[in-house]
N, C-alpha and C. Protein backbone atom coordinates (compact mmCIF):
# COMPACT_ATOMS: atom_id res chain seq x y z
N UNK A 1 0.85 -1.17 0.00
CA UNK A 1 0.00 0.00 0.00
C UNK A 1 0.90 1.24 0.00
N UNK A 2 0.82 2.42 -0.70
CA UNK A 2 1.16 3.26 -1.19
C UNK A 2 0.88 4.14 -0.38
N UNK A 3 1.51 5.23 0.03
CA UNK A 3 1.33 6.59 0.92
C UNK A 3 1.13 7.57 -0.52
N UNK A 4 -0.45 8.33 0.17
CA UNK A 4 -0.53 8.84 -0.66
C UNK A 4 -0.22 10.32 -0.05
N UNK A 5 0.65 11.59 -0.84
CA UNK A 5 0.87 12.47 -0.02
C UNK A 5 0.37 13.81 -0.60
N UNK A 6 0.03 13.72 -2.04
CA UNK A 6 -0.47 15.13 -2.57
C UNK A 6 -1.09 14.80 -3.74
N UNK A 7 -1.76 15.47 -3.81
CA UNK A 7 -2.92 15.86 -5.43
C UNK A 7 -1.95 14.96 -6.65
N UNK A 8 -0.77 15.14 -6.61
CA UNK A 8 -0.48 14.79 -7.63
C UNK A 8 -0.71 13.31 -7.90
N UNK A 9 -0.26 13.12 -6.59
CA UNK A 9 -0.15 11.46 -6.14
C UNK A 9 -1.47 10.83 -6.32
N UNK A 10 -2.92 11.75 -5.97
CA UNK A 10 -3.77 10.81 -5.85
C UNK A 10 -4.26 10.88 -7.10
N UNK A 11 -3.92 11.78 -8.25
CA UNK A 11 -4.36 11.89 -9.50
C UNK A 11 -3.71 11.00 -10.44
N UNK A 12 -2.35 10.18 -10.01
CA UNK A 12 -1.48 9.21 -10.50
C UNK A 12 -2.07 7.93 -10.06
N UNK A 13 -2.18 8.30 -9.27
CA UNK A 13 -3.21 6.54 -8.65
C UNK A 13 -4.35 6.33 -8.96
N UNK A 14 -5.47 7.17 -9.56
CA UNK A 14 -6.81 6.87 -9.88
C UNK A 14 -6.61 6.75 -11.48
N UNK A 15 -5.74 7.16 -11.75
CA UNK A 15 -5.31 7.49 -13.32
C UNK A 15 -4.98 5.77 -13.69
N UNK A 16 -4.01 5.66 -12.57
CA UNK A 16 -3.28 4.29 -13.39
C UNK A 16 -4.79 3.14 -12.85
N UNK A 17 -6.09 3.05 -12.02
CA UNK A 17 -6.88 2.42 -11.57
C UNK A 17 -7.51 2.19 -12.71
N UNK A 18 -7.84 3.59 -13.48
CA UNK A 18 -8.44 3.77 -14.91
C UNK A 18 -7.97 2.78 -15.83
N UNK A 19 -6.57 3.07 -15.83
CA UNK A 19 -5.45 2.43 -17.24
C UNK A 19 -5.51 0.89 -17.14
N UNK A 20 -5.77 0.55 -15.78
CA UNK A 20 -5.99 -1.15 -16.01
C UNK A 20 -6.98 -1.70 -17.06
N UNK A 21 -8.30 -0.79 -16.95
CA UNK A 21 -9.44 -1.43 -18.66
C UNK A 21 -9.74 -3.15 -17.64
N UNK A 22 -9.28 -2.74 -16.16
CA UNK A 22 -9.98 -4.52 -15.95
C UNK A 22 -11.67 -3.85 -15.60
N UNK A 23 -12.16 -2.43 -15.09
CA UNK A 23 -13.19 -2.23 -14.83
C UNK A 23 -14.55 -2.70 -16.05
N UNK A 24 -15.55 -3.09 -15.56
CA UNK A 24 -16.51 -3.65 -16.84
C UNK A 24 -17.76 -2.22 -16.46
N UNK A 25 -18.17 -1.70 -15.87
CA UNK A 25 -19.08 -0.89 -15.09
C UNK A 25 -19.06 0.37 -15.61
N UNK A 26 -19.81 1.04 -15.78
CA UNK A 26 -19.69 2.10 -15.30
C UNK A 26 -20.05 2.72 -13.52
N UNK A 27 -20.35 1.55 -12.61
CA UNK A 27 -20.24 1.69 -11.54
C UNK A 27 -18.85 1.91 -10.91
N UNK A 28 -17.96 1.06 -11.31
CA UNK A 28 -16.68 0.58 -11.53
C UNK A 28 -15.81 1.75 -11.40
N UNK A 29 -15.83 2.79 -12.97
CA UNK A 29 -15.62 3.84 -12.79
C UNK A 29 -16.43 4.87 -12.21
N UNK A 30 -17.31 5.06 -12.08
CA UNK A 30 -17.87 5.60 -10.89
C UNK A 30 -17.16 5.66 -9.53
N UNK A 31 -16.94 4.33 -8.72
CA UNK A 31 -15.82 3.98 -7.63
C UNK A 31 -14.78 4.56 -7.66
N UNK A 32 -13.97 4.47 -9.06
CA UNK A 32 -12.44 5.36 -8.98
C UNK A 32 -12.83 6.72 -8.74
N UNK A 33 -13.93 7.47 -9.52
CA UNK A 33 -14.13 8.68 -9.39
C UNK A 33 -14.39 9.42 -7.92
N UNK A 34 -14.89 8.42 -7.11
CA UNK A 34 -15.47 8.38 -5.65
C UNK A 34 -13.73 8.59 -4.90
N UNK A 35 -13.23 7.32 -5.49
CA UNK A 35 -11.64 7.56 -4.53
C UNK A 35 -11.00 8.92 -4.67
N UNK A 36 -11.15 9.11 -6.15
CA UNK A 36 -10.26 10.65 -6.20
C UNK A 36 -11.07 11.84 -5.54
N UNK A 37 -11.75 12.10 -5.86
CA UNK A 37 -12.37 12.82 -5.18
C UNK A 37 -12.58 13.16 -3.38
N UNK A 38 -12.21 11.80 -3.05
CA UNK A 38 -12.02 12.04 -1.45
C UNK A 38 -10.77 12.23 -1.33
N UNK A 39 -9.84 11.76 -2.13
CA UNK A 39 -8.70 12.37 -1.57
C UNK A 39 -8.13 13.02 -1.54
N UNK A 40 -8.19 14.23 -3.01
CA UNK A 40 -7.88 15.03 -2.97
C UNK A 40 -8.33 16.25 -2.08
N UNK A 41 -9.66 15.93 -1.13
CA UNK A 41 -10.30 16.73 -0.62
C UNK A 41 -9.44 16.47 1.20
N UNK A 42 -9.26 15.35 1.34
CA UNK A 42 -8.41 14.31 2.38
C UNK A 42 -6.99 15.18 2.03
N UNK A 43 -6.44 15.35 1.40
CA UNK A 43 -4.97 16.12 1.19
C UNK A 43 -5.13 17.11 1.47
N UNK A 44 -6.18 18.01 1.62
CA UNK A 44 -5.91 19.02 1.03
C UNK A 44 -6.85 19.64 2.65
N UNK A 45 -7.50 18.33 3.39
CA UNK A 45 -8.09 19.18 4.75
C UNK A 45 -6.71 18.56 5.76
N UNK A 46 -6.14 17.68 5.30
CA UNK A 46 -4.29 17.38 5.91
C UNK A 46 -3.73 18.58 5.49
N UNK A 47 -3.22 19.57 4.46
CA UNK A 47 -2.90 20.38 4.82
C UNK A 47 -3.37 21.90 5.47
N UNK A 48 -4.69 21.16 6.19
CA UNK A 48 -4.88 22.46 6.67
C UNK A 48 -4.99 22.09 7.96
N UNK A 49 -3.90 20.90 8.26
CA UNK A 49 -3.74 20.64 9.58
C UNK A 49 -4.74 20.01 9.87
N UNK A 50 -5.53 19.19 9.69
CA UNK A 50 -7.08 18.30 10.15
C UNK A 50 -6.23 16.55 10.16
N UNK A 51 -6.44 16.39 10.95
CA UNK A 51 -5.65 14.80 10.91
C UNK A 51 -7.02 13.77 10.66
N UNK A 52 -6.55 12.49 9.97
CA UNK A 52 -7.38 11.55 9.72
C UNK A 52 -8.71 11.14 11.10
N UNK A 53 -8.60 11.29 12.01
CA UNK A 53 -8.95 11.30 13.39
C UNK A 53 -10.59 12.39 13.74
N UNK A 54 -9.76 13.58 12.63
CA UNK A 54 -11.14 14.56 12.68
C UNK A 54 -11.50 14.61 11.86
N UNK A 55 -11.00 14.03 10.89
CA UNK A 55 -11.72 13.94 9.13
C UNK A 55 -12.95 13.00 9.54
N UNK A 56 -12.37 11.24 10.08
CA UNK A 56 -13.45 10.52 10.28
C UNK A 56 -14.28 11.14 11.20
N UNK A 57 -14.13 12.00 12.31
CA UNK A 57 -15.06 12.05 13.35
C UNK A 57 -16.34 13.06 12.58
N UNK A 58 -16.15 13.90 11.49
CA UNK A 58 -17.12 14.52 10.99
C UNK A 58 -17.43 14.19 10.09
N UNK A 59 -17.03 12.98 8.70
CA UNK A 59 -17.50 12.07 7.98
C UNK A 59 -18.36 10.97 8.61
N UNK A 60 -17.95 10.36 9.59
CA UNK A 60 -18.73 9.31 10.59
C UNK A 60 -18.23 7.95 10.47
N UNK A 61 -17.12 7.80 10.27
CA UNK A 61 -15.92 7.00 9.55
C UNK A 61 -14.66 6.49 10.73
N UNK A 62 -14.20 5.33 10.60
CA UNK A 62 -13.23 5.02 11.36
C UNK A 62 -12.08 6.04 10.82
N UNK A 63 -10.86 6.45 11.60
CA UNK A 63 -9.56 6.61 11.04
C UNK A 63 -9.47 5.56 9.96
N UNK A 64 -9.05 4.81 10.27
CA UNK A 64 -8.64 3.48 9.35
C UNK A 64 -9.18 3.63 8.01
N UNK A 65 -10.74 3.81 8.04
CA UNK A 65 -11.63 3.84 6.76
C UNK A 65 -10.88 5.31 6.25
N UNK A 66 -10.34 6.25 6.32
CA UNK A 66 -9.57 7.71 6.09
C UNK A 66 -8.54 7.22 5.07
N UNK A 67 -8.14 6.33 6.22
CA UNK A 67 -6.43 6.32 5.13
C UNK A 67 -6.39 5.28 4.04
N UNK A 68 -8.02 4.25 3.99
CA UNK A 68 -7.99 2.96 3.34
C UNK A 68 -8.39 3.76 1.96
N UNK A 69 -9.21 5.28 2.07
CA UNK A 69 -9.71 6.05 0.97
C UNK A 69 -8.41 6.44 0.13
N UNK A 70 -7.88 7.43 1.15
CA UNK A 70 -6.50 7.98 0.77
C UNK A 70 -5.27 6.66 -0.28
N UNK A 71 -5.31 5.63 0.17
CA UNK A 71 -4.30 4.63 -0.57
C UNK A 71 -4.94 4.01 -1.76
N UNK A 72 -6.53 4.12 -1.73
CA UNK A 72 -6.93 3.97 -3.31
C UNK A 72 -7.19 2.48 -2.26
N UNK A 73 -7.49 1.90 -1.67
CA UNK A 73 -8.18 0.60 -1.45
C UNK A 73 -9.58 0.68 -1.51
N UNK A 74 -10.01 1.48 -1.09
CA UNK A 74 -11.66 1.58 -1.31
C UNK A 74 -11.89 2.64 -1.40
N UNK A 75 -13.30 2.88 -1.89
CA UNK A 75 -14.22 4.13 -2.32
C UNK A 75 -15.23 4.35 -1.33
N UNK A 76 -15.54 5.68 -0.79
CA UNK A 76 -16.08 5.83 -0.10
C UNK A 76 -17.55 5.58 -0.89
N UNK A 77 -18.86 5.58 0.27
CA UNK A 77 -20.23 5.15 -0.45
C UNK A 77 -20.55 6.91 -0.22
N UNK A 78 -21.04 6.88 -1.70
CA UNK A 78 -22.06 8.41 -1.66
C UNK A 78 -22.54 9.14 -0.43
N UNK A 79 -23.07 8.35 0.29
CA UNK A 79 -22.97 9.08 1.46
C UNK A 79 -22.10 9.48 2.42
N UNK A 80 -21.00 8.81 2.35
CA UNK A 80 -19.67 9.76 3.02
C UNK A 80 -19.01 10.70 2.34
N UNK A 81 -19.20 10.49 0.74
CA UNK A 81 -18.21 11.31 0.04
C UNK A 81 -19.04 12.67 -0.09
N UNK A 82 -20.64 12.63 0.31
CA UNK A 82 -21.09 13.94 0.31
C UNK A 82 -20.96 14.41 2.00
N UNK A 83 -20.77 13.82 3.04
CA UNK A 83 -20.37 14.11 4.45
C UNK A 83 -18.87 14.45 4.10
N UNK A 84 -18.27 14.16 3.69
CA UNK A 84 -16.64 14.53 3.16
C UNK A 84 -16.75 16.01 2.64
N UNK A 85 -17.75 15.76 1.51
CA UNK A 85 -17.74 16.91 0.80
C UNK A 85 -18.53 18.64 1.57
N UNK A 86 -19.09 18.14 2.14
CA UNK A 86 -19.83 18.77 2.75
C UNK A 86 -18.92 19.86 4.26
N UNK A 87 -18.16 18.96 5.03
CA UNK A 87 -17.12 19.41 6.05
C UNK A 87 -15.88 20.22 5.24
N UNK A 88 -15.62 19.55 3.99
CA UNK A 88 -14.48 20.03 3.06
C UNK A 88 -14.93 21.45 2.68
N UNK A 89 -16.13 22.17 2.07
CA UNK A 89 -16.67 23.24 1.84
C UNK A 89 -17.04 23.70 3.32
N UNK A 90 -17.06 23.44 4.72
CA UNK A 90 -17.52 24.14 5.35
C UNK A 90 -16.07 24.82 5.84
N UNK A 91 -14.84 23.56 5.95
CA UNK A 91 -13.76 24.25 6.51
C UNK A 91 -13.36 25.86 5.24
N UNK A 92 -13.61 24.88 4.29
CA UNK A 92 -13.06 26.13 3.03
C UNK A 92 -13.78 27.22 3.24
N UNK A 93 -15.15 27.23 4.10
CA UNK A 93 -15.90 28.93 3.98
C UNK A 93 -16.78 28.89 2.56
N UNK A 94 -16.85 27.70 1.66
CA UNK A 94 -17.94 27.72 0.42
C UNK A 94 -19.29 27.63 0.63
N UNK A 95 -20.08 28.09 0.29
CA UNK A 95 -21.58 27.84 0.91
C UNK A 95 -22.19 26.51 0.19
């Protein structure tokens, strides 16, 4: 498992998830789209100093389930990635 540490990284890892062509779904890709999307949002509330610990406690998520997003092992379900999304725009000040 891979440390994932910045945008670039998690845009290299959903990229190469893509490039496999083993997905049959468009659920499938749907899922990768779910991973990137949390993590770049996961990088990016890490650098604003938020540790995996308070990410899950306002997603509703173990730590563990944080960093299993972040390494591209699983996709969060719609409903965390809009609780993700949702804390991610509140820290940012977006309405």
């Amino acid at each position: 498992m891979s440390k994932i540490r910045n945008a670039q990284q998690a845009v290299d890892k959903a990229s190469s998830l893509l490039a496999l062509d083993e997905y049959e779904t468009l659920d499938e890709v749907n899922n990768i789209a779910r991973i990137l999307m949390a993590q770049l949002q996961i990088i990016e509330l890490y650098q604003m100093n938020y540790t995996h610990f308070d990410i899950a406690r306002e997603v509703g998520v173990n730590e563990k389930t944080i960093r299993m997003w972040l390494s591209a092992d699983h996709s969060p379900t719609l409903e965390h990635l809009i609780k993700l999304a949702k804390f991610y725009r509140k820290v940012k000040g977006s309405p």
